[in-house]
C-alpha atoms as a PDB file:
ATOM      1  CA  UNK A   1      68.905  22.192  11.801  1.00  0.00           C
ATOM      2  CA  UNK A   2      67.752  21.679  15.115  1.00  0.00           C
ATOM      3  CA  UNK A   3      64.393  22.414  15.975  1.00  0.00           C
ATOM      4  CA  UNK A   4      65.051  25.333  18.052  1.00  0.00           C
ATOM      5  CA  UNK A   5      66.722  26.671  15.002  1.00  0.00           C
ATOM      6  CA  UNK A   6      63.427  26.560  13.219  1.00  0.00           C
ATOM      7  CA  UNK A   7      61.344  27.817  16.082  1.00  0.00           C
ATOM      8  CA  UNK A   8      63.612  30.897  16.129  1.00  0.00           C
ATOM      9  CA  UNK A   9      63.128  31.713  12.531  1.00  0.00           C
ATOM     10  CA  UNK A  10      59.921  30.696  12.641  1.00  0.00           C
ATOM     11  CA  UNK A  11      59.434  33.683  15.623  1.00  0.00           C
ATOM     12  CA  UNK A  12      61.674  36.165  13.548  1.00  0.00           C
ATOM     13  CA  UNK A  13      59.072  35.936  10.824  1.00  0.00           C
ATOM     14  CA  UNK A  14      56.271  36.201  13.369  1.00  0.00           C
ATOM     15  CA  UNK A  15      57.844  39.442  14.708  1.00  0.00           C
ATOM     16  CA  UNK A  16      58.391  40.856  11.687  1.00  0.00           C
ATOM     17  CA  UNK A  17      54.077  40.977  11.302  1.00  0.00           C
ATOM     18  CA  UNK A  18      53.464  42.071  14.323  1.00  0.00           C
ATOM     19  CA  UNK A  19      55.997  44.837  14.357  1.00  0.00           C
ATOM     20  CA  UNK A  20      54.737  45.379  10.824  1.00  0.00           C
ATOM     21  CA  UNK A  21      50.922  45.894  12.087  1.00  0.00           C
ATOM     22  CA  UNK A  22      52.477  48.045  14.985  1.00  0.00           C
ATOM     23  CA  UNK A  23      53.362  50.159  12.622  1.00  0.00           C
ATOM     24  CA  UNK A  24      57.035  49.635  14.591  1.00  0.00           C
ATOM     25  CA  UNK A  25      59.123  50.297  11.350  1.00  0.00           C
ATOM     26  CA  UNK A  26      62.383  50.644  13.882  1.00  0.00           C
ATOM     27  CA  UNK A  27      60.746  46.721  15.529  1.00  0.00           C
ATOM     28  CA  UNK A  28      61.343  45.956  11.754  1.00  0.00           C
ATOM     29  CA  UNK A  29      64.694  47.166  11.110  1.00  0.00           C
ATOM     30  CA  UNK A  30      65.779  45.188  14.434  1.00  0.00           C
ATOM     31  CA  UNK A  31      64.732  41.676  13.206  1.00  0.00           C
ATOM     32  CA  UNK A  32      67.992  42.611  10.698  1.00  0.00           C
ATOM     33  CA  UNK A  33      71.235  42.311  10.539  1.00  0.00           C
ATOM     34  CA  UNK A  34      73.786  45.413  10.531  1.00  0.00           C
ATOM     35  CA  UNK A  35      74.595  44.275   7.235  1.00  0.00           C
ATOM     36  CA  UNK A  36      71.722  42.640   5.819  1.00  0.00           C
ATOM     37  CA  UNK A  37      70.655  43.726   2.421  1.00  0.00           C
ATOM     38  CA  UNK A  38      67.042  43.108   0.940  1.00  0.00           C
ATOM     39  CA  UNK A  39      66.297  42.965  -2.761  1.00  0.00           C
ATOM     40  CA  UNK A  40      62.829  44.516  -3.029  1.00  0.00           C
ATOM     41  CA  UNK A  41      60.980  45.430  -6.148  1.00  0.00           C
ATOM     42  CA  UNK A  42      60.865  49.073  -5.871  1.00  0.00           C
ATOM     43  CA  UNK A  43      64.201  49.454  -6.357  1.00  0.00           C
ATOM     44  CA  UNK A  44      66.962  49.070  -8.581  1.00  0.00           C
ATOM     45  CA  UNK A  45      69.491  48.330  -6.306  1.00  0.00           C
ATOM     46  CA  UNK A  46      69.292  45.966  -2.866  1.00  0.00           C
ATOM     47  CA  UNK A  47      68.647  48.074   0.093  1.00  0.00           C
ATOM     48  CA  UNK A  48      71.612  47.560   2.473  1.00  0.00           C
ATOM     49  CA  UNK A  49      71.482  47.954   6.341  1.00  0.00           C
ATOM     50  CA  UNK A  50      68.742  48.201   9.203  1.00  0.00           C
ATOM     51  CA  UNK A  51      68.449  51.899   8.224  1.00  0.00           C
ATOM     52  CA  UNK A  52      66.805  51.921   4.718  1.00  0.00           C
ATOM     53  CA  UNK A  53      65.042  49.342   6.096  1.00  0.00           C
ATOM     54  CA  UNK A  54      63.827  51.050   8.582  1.00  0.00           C
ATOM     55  CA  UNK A  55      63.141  53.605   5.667  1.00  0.00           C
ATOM     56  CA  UNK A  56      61.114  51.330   3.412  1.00  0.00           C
ATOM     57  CA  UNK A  57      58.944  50.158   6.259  1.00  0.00           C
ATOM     58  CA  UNK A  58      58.053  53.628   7.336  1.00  0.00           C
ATOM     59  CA  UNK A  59      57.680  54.575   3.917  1.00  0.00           C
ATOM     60  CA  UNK A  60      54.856  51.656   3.377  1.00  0.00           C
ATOM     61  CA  UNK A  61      53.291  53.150   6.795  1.00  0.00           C
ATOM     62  CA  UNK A  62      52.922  57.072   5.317  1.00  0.00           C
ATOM     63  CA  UNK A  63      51.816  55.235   1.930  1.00  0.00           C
ATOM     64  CA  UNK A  64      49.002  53.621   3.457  1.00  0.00           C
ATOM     65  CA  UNK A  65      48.363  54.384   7.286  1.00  0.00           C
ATOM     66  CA  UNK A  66      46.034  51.825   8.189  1.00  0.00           C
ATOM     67  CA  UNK A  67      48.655  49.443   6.739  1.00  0.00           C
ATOM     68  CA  UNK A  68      47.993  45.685   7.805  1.00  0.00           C
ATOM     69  CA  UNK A  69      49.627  42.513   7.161  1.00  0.00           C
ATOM     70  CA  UNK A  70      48.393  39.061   7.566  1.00  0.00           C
ATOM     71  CA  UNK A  71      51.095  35.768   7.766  1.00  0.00           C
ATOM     72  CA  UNK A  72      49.185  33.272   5.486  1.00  0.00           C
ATOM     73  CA  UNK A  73      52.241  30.425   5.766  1.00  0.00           C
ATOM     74  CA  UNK A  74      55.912  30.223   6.416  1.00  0.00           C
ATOM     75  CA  UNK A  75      58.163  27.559   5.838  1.00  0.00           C
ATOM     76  CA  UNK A  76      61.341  26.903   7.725  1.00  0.00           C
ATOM     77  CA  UNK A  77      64.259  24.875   5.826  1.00  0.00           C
ATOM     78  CA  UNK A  78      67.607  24.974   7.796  1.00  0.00           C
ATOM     79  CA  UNK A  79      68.806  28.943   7.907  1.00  0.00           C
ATOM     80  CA  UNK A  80      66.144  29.987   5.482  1.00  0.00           C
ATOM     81  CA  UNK A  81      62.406  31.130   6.304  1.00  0.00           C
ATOM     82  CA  UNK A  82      59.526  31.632   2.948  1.00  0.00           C
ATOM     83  CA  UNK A  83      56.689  33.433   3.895  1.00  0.00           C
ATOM     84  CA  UNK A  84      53.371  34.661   2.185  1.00  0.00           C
ATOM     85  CA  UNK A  85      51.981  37.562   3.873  1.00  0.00           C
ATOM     86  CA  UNK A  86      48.890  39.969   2.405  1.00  0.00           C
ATOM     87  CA  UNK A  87      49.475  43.487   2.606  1.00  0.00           C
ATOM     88  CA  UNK A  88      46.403  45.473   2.855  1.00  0.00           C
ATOM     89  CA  UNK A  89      45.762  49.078   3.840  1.00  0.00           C
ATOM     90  CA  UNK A  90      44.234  52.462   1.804  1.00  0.00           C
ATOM     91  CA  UNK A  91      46.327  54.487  -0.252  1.00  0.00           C
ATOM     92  CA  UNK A  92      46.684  57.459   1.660  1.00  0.00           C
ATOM     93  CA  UNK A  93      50.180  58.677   1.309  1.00  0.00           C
ATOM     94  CA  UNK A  94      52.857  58.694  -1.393  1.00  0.00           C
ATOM     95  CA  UNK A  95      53.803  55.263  -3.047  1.00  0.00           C
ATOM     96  CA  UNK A  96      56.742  54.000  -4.023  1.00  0.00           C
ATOM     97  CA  UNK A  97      57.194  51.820  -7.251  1.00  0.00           C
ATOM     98  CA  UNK A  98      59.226  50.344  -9.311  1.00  0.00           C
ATOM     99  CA  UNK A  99      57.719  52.779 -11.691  1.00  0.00           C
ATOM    100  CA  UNK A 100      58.033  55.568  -9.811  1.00  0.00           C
ATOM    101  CA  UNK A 101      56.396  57.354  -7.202  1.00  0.00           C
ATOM    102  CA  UNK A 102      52.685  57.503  -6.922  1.00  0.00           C
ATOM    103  CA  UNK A 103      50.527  60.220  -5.277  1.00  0.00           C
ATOM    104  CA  UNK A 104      47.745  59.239  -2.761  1.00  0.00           C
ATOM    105  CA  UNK A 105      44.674  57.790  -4.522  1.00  0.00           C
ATOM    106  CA  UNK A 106      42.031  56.945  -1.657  1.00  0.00           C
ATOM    107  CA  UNK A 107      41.787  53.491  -3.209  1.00  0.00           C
ATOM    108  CA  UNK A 108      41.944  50.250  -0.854  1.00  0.00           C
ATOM    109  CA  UNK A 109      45.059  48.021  -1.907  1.00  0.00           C
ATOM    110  CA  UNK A 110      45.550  44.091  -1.232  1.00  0.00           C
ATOM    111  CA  UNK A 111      48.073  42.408  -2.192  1.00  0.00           C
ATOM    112  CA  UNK A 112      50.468  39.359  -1.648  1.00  0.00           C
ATOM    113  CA  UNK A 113      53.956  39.558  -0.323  1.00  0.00           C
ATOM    114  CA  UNK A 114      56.353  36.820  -0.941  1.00  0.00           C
ATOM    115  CA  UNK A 115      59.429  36.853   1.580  1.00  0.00           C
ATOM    116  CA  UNK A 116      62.682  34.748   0.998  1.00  0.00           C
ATOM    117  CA  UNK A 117      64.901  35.318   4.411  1.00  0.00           C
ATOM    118  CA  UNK A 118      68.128  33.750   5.243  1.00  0.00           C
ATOM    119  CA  UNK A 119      69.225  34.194   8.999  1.00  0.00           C
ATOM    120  CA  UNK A 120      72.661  34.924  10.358  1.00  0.00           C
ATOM    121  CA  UNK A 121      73.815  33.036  12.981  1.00  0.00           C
ATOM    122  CA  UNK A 122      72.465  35.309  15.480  1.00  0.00           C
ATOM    123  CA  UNK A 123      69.099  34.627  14.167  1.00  0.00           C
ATOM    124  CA  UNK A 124      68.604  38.198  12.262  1.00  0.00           C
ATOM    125  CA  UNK A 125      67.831  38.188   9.109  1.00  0.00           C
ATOM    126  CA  UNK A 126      71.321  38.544   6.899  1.00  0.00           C
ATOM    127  CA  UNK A 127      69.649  38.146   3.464  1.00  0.00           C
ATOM    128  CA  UNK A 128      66.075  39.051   2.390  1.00  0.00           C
ATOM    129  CA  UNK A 129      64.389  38.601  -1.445  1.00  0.00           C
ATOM    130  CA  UNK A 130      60.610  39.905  -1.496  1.00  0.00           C
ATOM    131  CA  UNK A 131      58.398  39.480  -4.463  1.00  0.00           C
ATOM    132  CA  UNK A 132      55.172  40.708  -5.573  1.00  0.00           C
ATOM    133  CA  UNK A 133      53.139  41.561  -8.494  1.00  0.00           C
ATOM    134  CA  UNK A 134      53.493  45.872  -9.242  1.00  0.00           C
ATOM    135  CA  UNK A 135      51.096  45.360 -12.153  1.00  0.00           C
ATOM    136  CA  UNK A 136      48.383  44.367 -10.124  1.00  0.00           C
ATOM    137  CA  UNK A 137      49.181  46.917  -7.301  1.00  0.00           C
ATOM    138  CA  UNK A 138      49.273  49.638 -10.606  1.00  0.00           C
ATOM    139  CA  UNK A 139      46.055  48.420 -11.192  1.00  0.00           C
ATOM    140  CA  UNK A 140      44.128  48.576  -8.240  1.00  0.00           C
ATOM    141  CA  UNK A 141      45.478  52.313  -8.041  1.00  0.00           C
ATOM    142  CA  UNK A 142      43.455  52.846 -11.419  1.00  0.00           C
ATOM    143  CA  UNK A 143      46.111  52.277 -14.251  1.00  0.00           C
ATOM    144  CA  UNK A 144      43.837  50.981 -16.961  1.00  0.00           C
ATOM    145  CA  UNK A 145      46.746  49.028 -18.455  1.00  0.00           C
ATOM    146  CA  UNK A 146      47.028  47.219 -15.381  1.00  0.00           C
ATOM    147  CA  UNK A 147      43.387  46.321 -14.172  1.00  0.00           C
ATOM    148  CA  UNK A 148      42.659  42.610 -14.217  1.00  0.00           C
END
């Protein structure tokens, strides 16, 4: 991969925050391919296409307004990016889960984001696998099952 490669995924991933903390959900969607498809632990099936993309990001935005995000590393190999990115914000609006849908709270979340992209050869993301831990997110919204 040549280092121009990198640089450009490298940037892609840099975008994709600062869209994110512009609260630029359509910015978002663009970093994308047409095609692209996301697994995401929320839902049961990959989200396919800029559009629910688009969706999910604007749907983190109304959960938590003041929504932030914070690029702790990334990690270019070839057409892949990892990143680890913090999410914080207040839970304002209604939250999606894999559990279901949560209503606001007024509690302060924070929690780590783990992002797995592969880039088409445009540079968009084609392929996207994001990871974090629900349980703990369950439990800072005041699950007592879930509280660490």
């Amino acid at each position: 991969m040549s280092t121009s490669s990198a640089d450009q995924h490298r940037d892609v991933i840099h975008r994709w925050v600062a869209s994110f903390n512009a609260h630029d959900a359509v910015g978002v969607a663009a970093l994308y391919g047409q095609d692209a498809w996301v697994v995401h632990p929320a839902y049961r099936q990959p989200l396919r296409g800029r559009k629910p993309v688009q969706d999910d990001t604007r749907a983190y935005m109304v959960a938590l307004p003041n929504v932030s995000a914070e690029l702790n590393r990334v990690v270019v190999d070839q057409d892949c990016a990892a990143a680890q990115v913090t999410v914080r914000g207040v839970h304002a609006g209604l939250l999606v889960l894999a559990t279901g849908t949560r209503p606001p709270t007024g509690r302060p979340l924070e929690f780590t984001v783990a992002l797995f992209c592969r880039f088409g050869p445009e540079g968009e993301i084609v392929e996207e696998h994001r990871y974090y831990d629900v349980d703990d997110i369950r439990g800072q919204l005041g699950d007592a099952e879930h509280r660490r």
